[in-house]
N, C-alpha and C. Protein backbone atom coordinates (compact mmCIF):
# COMPACT_ATOMS: atom_id res chain seq x y z
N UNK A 1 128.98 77.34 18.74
CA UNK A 1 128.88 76.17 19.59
C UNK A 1 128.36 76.58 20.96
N UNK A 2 127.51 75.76 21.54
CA UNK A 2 126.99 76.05 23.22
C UNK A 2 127.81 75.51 23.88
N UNK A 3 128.16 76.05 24.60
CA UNK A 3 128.69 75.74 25.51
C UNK A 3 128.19 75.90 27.05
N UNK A 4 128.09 75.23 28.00
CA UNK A 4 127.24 75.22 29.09
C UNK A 4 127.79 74.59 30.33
N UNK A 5 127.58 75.18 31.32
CA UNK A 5 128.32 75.09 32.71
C UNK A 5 127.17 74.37 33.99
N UNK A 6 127.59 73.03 34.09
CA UNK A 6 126.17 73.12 35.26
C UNK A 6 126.85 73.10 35.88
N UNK A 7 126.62 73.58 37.32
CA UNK A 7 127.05 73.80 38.84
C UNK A 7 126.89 72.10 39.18
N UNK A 8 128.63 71.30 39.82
CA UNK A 8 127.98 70.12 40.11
C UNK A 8 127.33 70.07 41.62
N UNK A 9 126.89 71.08 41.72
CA UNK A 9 125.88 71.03 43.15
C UNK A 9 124.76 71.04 42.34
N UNK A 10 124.12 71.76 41.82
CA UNK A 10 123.02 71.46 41.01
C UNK A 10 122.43 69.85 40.24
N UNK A 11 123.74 69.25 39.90
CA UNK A 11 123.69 68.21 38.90
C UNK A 11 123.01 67.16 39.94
N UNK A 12 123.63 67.22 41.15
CA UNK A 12 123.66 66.64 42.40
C UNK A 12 122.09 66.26 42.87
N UNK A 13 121.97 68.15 42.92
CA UNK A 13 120.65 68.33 43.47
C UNK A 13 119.38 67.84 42.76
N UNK A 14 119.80 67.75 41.34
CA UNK A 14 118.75 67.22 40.49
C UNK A 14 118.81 65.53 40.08
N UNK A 15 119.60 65.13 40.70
CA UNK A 15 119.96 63.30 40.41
C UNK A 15 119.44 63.05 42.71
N UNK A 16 119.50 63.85 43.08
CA UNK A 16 118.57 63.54 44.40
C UNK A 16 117.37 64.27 44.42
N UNK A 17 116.71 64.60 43.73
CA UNK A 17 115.29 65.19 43.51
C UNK A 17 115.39 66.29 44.31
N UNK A 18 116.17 67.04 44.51
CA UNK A 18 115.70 68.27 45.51
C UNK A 18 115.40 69.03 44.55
N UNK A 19 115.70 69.14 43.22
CA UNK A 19 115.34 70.22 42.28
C UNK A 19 114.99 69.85 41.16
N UNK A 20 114.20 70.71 40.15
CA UNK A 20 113.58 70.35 39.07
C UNK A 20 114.11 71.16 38.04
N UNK A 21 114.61 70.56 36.92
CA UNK A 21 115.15 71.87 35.69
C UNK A 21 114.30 71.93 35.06
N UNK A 22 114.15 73.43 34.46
CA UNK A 22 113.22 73.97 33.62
C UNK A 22 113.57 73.37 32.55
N UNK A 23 112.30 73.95 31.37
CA UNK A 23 112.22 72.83 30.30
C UNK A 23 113.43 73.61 29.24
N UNK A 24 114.04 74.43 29.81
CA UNK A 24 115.13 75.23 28.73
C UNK A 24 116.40 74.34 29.30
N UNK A 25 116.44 74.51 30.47
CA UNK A 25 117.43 73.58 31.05
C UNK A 25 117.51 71.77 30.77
N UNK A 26 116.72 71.26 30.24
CA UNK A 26 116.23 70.24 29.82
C UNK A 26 116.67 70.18 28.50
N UNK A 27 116.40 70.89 28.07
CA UNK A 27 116.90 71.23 26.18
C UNK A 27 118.24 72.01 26.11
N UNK A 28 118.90 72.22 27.03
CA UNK A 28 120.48 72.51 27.15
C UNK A 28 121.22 71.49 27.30
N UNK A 29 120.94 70.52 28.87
CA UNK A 29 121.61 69.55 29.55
C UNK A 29 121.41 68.38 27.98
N UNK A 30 120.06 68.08 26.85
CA UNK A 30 120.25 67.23 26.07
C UNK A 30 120.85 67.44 24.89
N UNK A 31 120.78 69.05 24.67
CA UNK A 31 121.77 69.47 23.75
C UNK A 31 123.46 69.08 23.60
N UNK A 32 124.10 69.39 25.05
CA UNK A 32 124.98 69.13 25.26
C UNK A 32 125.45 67.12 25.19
N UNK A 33 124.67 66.99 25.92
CA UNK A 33 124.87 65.51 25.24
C UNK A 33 124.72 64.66 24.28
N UNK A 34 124.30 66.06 23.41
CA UNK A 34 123.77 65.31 21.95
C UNK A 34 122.63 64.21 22.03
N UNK A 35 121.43 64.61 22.57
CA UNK A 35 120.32 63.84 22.57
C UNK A 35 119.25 64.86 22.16
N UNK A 36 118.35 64.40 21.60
CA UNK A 36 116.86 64.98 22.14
C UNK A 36 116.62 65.13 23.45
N UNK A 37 115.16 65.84 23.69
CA UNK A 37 115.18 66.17 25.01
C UNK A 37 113.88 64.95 25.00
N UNK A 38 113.71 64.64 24.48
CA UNK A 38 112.51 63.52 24.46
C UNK A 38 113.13 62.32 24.41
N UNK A 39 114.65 61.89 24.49
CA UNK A 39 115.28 61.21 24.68
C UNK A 39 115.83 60.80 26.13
N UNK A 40 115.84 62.24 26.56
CA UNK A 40 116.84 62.69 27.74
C UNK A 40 115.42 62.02 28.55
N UNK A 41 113.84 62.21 28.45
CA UNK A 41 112.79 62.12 29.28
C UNK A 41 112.42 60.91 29.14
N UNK A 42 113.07 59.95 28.24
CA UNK A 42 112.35 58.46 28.39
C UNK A 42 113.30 57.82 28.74
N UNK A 43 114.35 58.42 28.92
CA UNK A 43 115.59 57.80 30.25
C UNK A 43 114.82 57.71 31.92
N UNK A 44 114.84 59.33 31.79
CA UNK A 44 114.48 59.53 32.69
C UNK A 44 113.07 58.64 33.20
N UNK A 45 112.04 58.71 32.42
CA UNK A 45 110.46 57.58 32.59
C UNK A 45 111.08 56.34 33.12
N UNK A 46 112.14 55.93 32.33
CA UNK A 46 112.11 54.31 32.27
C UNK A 46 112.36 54.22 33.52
N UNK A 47 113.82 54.63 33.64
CA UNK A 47 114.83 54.82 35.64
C UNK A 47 113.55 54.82 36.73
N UNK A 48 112.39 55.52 36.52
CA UNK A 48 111.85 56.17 37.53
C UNK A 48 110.66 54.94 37.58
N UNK A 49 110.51 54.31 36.85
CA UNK A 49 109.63 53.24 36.01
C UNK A 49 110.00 51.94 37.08
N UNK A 50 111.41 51.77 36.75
CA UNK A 50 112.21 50.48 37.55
C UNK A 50 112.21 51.15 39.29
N UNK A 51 112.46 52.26 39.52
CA UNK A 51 112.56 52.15 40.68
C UNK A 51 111.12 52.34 41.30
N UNK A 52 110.40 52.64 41.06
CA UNK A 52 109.02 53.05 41.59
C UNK A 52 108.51 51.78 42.43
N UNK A 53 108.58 51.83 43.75
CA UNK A 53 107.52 50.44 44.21
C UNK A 53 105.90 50.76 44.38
N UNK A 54 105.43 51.50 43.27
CA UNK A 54 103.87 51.37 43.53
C UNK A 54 103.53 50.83 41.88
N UNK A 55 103.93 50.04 41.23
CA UNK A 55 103.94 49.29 39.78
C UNK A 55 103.89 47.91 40.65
């Protein structure tokens, strides 16, 4: 079983854009939640989709 530790300063840092996770970190964070990571990224599209004011 994986088991995986994010720093919640990190979690932080990456839900306020100061940081970007690598694409291993991407396929950990959706592992752990039991998603695809192509799941985890059309969350992410859509969110960024609704908030965007240049649409």
């Amino acid at each position: 079983m994986l088991q995986v530790t994010f720093l919640l300063d990190y979690i932080g840092q990456l839900e306020r854009g100061e940081k970007r996770p690598s694409l291993n970190a991407l396929f950990v964070l959706a592992k752990t939640c039991r998603m695809l990571p192509s799941e985890v990224l059309k969350v992410v599209e859509e969110r960024m989709a609704s908030t965007s004011t240049h649409r």
